[in-house]
C-alpha atoms as a PDB file:
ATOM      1  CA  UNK A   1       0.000   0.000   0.000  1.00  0.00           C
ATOM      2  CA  UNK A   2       2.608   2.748   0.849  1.00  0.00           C
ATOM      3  CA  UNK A   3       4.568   1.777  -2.853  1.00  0.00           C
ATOM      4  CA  UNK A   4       0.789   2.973  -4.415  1.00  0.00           C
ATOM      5  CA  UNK A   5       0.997   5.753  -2.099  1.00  0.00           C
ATOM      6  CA  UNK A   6       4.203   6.433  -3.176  1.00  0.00           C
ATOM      7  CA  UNK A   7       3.585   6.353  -6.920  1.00  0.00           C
ATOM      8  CA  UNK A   8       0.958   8.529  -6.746  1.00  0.00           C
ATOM      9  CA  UNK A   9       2.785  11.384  -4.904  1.00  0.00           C
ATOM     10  CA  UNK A  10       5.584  10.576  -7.313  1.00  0.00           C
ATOM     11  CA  UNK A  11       2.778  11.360 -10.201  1.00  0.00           C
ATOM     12  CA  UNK A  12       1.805  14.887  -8.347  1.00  0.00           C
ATOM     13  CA  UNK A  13       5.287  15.911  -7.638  1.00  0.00           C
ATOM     14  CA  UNK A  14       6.192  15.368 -11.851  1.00  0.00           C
ATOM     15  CA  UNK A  15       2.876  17.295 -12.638  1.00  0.00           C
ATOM     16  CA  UNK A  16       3.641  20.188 -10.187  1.00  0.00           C
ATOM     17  CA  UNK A  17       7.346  19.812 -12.118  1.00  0.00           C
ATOM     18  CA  UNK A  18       5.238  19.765 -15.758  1.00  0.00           C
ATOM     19  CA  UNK A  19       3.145  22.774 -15.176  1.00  0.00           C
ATOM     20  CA  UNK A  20       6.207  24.581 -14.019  1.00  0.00           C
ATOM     21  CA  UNK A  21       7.304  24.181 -17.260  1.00  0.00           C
ATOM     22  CA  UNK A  22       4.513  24.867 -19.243  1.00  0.00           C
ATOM     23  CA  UNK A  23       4.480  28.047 -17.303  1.00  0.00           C
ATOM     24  CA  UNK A  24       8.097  29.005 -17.955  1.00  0.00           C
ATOM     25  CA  UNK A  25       7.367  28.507 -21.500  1.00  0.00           C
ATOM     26  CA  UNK A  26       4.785  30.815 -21.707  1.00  0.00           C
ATOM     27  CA  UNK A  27       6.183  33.385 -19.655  1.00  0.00           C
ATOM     28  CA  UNK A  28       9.798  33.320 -21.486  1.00  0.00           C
ATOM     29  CA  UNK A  29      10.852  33.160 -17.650  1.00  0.00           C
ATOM     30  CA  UNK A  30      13.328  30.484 -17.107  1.00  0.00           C
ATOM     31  CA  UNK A  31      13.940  31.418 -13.546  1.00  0.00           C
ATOM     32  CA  UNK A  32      10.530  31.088 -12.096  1.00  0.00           C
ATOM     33  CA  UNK A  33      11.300  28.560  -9.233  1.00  0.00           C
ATOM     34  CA  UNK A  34      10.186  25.316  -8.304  1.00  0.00           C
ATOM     35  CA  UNK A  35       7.017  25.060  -5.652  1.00  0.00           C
ATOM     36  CA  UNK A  36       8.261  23.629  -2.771  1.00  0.00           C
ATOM     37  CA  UNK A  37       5.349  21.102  -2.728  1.00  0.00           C
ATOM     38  CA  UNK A  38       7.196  19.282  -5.712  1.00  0.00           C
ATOM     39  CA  UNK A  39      10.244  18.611  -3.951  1.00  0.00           C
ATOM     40  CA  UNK A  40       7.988  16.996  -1.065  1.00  0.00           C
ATOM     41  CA  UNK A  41       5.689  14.995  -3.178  1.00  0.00           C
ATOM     42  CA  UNK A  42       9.169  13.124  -4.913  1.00  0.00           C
ATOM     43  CA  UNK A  43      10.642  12.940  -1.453  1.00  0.00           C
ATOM     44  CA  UNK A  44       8.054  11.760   0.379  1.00  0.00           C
ATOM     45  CA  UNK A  45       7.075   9.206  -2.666  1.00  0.00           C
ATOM     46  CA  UNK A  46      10.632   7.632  -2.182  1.00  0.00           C
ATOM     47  CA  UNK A  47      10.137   7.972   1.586  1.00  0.00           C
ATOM     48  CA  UNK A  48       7.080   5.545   1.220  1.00  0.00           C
ATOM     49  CA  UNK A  49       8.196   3.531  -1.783  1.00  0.00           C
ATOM     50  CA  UNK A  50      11.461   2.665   0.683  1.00  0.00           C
ATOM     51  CA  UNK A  51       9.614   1.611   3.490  1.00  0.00           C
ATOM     52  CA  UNK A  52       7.587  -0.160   0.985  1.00  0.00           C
ATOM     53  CA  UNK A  53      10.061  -2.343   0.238  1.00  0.00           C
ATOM     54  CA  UNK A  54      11.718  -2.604   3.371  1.00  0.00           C
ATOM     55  CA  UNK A  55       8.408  -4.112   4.401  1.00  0.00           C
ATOM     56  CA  UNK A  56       8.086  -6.100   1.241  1.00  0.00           C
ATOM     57  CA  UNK A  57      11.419  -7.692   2.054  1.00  0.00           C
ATOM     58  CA  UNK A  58      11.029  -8.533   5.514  1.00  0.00           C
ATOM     59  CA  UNK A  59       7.747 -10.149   5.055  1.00  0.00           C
ATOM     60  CA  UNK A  60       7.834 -12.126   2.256  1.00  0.00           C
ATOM     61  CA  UNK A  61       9.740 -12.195  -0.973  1.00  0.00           C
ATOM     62  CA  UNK A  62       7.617 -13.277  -4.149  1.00  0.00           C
ATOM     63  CA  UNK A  63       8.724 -12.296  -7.154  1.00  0.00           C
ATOM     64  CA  UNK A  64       6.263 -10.426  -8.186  1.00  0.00           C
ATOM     65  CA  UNK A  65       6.269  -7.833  -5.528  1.00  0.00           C
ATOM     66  CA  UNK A  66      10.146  -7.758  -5.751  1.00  0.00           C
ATOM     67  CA  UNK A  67       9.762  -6.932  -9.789  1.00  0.00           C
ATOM     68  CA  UNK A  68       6.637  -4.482  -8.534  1.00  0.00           C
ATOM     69  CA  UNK A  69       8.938  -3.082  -5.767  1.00  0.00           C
ATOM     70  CA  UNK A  70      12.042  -2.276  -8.273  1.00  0.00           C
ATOM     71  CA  UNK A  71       9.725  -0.593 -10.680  1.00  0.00           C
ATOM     72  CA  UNK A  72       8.419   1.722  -8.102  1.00  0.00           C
ATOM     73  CA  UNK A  73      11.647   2.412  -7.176  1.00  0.00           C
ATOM     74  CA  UNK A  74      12.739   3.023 -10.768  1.00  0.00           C
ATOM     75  CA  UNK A  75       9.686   5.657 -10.732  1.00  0.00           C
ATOM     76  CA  UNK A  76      10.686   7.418  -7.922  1.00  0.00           C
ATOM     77  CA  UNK A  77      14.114   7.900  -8.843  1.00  0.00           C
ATOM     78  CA  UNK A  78      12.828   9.298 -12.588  1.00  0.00           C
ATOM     79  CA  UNK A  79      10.320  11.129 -10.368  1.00  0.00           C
ATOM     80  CA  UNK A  80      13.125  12.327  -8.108  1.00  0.00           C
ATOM     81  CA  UNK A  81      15.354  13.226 -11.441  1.00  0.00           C
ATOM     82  CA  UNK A  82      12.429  15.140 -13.420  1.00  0.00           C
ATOM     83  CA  UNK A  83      11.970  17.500 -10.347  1.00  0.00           C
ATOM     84  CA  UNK A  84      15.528  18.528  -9.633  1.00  0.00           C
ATOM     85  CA  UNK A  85      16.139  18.356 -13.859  1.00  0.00           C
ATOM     86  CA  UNK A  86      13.668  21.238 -14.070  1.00  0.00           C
ATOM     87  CA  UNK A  87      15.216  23.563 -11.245  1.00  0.00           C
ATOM     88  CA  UNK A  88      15.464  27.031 -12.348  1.00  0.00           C
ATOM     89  CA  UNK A  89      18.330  27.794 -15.191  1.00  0.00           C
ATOM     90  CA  UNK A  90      19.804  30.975 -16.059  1.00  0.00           C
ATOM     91  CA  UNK A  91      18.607  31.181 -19.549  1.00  0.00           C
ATOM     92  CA  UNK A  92      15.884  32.818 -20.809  1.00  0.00           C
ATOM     93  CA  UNK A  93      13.420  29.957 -23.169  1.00  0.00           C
ATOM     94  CA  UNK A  94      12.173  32.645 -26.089  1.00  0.00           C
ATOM     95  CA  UNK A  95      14.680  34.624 -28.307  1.00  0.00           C
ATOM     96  CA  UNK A  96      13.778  38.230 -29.313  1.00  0.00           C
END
């Protein structure tokens, strides 16, 4: 339950990320910061996705929650990536 949990904050934190770039785009801004709230939805989605499968590997080890539990970890880390990968730049996106 807390690797769902975790791929769904993982989902909010890369659409906070994705609107922050759709709004950089359209205001030729490329310094316009990242909301804090992304930074805690991907941490907080590898928080649970950990504990996840600290759980997962104390209890019982099937393989299809280990294959389910490296996926979700995969996620999070892309999650993780896309977040910090869109951190304000020093370049300006239009020209003119």
């Amino acid at each position: 339950m807390s690797v769902g949990l975790g791929v769904v904050l993982g989902v909010l934190g890369a659409q906070v990320s994705q609107r922050l770039v759709r709004q950089r785009g359209g205001t030729c801004d490329g310094m316009l910061p990242m909301p804090t709230s992304a930074y805690l939805l991907a941490w907080a989605a590898v928080a649970l996705c950990l504990l996840g499968g600290f759980l997962v590997l104390r209890a019982k080890r099937t393989p299809a929650l280990t294959i389910l539990l490296i996926i979700a970890l995969a996620f999070t880390a892309f999650v993780v990536y896309s977040v910090y990968s869109d951190a304000p730049t020093h370049r300006f996106l239009c020209s003119g």
